[in-house]
N, C-alpha and C. Protein backbone atom coordinates (compact mmCIF):
# COMPACT_ATOMS: atom_id res chain seq x y z
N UNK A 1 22.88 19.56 -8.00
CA UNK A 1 22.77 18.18 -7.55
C UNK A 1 21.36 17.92 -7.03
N UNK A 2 20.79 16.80 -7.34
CA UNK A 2 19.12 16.81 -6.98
C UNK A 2 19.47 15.85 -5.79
N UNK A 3 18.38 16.21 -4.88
CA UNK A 3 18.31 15.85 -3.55
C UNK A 3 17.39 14.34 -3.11
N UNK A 4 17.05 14.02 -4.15
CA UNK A 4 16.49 12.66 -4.43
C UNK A 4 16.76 12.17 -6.20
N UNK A 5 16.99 10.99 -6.18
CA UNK A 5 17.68 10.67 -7.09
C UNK A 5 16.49 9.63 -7.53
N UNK A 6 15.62 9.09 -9.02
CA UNK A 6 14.57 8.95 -8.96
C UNK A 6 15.12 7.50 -9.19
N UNK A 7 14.29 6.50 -8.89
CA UNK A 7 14.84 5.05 -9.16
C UNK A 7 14.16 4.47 -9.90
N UNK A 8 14.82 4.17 -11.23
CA UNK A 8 14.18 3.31 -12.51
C UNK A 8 13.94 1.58 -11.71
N UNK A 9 14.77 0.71 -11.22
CA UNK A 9 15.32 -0.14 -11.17
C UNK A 9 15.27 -0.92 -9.76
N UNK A 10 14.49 -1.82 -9.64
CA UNK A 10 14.19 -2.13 -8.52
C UNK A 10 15.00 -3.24 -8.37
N UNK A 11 15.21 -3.76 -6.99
CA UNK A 11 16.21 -4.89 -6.31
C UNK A 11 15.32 -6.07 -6.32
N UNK A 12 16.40 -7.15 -7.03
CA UNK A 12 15.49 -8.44 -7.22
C UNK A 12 15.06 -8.96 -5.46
N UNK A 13 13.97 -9.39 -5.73
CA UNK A 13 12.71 -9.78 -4.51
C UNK A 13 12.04 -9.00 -4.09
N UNK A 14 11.84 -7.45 -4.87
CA UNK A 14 11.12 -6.46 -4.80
C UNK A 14 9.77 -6.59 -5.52
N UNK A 15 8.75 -6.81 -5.14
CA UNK A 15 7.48 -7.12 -5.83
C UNK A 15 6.28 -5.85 -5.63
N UNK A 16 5.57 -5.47 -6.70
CA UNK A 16 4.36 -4.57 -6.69
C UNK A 16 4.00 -5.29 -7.29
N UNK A 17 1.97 -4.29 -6.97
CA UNK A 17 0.96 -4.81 -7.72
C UNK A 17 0.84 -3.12 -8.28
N UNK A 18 0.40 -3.15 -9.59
CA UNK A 18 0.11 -2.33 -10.48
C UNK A 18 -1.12 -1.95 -10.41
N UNK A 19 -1.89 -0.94 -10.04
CA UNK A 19 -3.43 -0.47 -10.31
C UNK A 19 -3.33 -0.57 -11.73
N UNK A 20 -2.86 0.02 -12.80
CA UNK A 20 -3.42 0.21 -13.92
C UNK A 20 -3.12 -0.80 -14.49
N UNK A 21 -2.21 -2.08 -14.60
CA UNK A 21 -2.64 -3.27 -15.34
C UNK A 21 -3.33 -4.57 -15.01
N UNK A 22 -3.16 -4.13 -13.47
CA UNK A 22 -3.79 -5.09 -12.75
C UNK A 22 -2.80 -6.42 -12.69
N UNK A 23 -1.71 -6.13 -12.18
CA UNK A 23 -0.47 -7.74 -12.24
C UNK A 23 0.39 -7.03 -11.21
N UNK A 24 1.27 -8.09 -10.90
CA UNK A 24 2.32 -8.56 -10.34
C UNK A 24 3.31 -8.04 -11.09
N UNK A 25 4.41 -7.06 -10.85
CA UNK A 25 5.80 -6.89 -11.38
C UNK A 25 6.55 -7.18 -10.43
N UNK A 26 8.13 -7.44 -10.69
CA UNK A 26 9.40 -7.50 -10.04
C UNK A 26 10.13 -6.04 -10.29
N UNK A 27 10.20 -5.36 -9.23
CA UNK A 27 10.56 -3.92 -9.40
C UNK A 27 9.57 -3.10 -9.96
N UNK A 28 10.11 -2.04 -9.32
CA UNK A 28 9.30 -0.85 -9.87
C UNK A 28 9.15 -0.56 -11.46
N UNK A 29 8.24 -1.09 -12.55
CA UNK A 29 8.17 -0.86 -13.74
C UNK A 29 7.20 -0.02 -13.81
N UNK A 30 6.22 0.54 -13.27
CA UNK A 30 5.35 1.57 -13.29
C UNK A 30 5.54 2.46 -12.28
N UNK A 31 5.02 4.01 -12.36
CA UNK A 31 5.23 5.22 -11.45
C UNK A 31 4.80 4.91 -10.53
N UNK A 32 5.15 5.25 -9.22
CA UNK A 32 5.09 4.69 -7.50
C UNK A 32 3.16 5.20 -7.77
N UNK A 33 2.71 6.00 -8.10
CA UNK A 33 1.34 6.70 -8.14
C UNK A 33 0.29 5.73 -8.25
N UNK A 34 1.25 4.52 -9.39
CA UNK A 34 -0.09 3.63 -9.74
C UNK A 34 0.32 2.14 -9.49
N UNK A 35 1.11 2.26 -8.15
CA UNK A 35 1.19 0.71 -7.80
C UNK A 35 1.15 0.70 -6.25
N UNK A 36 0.76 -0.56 -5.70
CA UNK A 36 0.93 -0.97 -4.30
C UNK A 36 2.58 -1.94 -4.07
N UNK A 37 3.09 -1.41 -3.26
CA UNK A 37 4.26 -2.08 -2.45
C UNK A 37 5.61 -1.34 -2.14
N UNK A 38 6.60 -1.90 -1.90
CA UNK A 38 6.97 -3.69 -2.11
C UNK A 38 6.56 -4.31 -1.03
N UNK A 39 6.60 -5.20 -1.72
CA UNK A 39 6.18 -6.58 -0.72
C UNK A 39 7.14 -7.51 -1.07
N UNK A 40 7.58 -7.98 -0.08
CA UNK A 40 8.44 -9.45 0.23
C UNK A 40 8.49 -10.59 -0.82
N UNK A 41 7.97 -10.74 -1.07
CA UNK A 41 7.24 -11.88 -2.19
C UNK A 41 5.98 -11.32 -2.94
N UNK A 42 6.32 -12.74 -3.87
CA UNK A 42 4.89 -12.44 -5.23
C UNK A 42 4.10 -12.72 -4.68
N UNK A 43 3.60 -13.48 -3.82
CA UNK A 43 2.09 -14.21 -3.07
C UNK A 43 1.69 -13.05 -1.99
N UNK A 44 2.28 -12.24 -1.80
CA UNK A 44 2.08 -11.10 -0.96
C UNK A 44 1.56 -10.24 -1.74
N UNK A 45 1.89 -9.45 -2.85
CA UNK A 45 1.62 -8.74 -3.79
C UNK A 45 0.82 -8.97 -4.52
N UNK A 46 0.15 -10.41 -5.21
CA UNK A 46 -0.85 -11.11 -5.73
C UNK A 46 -2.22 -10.51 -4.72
N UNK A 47 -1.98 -10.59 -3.34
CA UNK A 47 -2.92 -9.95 -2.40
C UNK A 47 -2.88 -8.87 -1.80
N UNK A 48 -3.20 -7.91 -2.70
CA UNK A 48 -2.03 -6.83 -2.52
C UNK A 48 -4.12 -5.43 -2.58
N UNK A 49 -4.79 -6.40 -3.27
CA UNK A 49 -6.27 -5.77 -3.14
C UNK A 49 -6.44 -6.32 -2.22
N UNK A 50 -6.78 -7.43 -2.13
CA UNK A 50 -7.37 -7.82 -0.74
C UNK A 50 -7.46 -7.42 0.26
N UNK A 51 -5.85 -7.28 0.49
CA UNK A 51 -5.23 -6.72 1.87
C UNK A 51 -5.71 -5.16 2.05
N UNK A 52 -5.61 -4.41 0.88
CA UNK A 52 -6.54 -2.92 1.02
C UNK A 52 -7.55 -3.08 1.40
N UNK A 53 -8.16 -3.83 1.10
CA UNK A 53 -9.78 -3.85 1.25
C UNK A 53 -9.99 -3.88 2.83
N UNK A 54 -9.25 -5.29 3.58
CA UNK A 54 -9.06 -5.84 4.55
C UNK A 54 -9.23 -4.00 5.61
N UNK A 55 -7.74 -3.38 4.70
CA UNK A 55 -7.42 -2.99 5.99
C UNK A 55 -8.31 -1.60 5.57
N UNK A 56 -9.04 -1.11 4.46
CA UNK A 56 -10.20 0.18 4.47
C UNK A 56 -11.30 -0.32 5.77
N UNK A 57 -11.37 -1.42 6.05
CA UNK A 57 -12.80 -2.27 6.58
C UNK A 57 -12.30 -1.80 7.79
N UNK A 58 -11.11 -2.19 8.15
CA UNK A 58 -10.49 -1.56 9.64
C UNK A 58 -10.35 -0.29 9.89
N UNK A 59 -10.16 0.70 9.10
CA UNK A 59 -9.83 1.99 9.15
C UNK A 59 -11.01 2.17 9.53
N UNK A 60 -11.98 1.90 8.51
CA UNK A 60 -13.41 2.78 9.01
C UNK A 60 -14.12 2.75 9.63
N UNK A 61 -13.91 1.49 10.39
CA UNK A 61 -14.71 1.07 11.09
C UNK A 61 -13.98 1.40 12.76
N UNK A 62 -12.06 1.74 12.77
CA UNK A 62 -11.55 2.70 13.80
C UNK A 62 -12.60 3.53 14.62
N UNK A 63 -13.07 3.58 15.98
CA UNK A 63 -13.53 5.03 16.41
C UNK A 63 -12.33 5.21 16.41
N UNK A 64 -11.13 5.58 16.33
CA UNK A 64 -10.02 6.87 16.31
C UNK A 64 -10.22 7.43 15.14
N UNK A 65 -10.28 7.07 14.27
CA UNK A 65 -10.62 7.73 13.20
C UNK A 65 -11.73 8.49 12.25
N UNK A 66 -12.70 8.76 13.82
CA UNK A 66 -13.87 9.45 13.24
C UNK A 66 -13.96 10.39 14.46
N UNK A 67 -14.83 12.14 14.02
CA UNK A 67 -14.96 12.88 14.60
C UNK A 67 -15.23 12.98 16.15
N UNK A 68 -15.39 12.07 16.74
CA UNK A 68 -16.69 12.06 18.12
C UNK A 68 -15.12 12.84 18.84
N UNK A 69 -16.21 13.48 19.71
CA UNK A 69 -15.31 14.27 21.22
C UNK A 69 -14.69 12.75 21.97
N UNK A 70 -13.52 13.29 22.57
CA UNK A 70 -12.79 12.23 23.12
C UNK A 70 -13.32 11.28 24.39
N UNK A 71 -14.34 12.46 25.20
CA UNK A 71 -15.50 11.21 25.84
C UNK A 71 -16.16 10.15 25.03
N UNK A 72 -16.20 10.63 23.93
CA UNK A 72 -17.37 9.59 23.19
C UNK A 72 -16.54 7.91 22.74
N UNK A 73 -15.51 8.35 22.70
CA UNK A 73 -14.63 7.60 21.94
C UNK A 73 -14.57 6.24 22.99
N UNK A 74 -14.34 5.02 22.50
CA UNK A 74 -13.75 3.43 23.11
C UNK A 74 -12.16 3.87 23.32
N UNK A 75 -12.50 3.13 24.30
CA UNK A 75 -10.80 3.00 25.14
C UNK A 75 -10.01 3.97 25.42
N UNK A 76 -10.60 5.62 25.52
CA UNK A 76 -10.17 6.32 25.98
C UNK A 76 -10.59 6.58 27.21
């Protein structure tokens, strides 16, 4: 008996964005590897780069998320 069961078939109002075709699907039609979501809606998923982008800009720009000793760091 396999311990995860793989899912072809996604639940309608399930939306990804696809890296490799670059669109909007309803359910999972491509391997989880090469898509972003789900998201709630299509207008969510339509911005589905954006919102990466948005949130790489925040990550990196985190001091938690860069080396410095914990004196060095904001708001600690």
């Amino acid at each position: 008996m396999a311990l995860f069961r793989k899912r072809t078939v996604g639940k309608p109002g399930e939306w990804y964005y696809c890296l490799v075709h670059q669109k909007v699907e309803e359910g999972p039609d491509c391997p989880a590897k090469d898509r972003f979501g789900p998201y709630a809606s299509r207008q969510e998923a339509e911005h589905a780069m954006e919102t990466a982008r948005e949130r790489n800009v925040e990550w990196e720009t985190d001091p938690r998320w860069h080396d410095a000793p914990p004196a060095e760091r904001e708001g600690d």
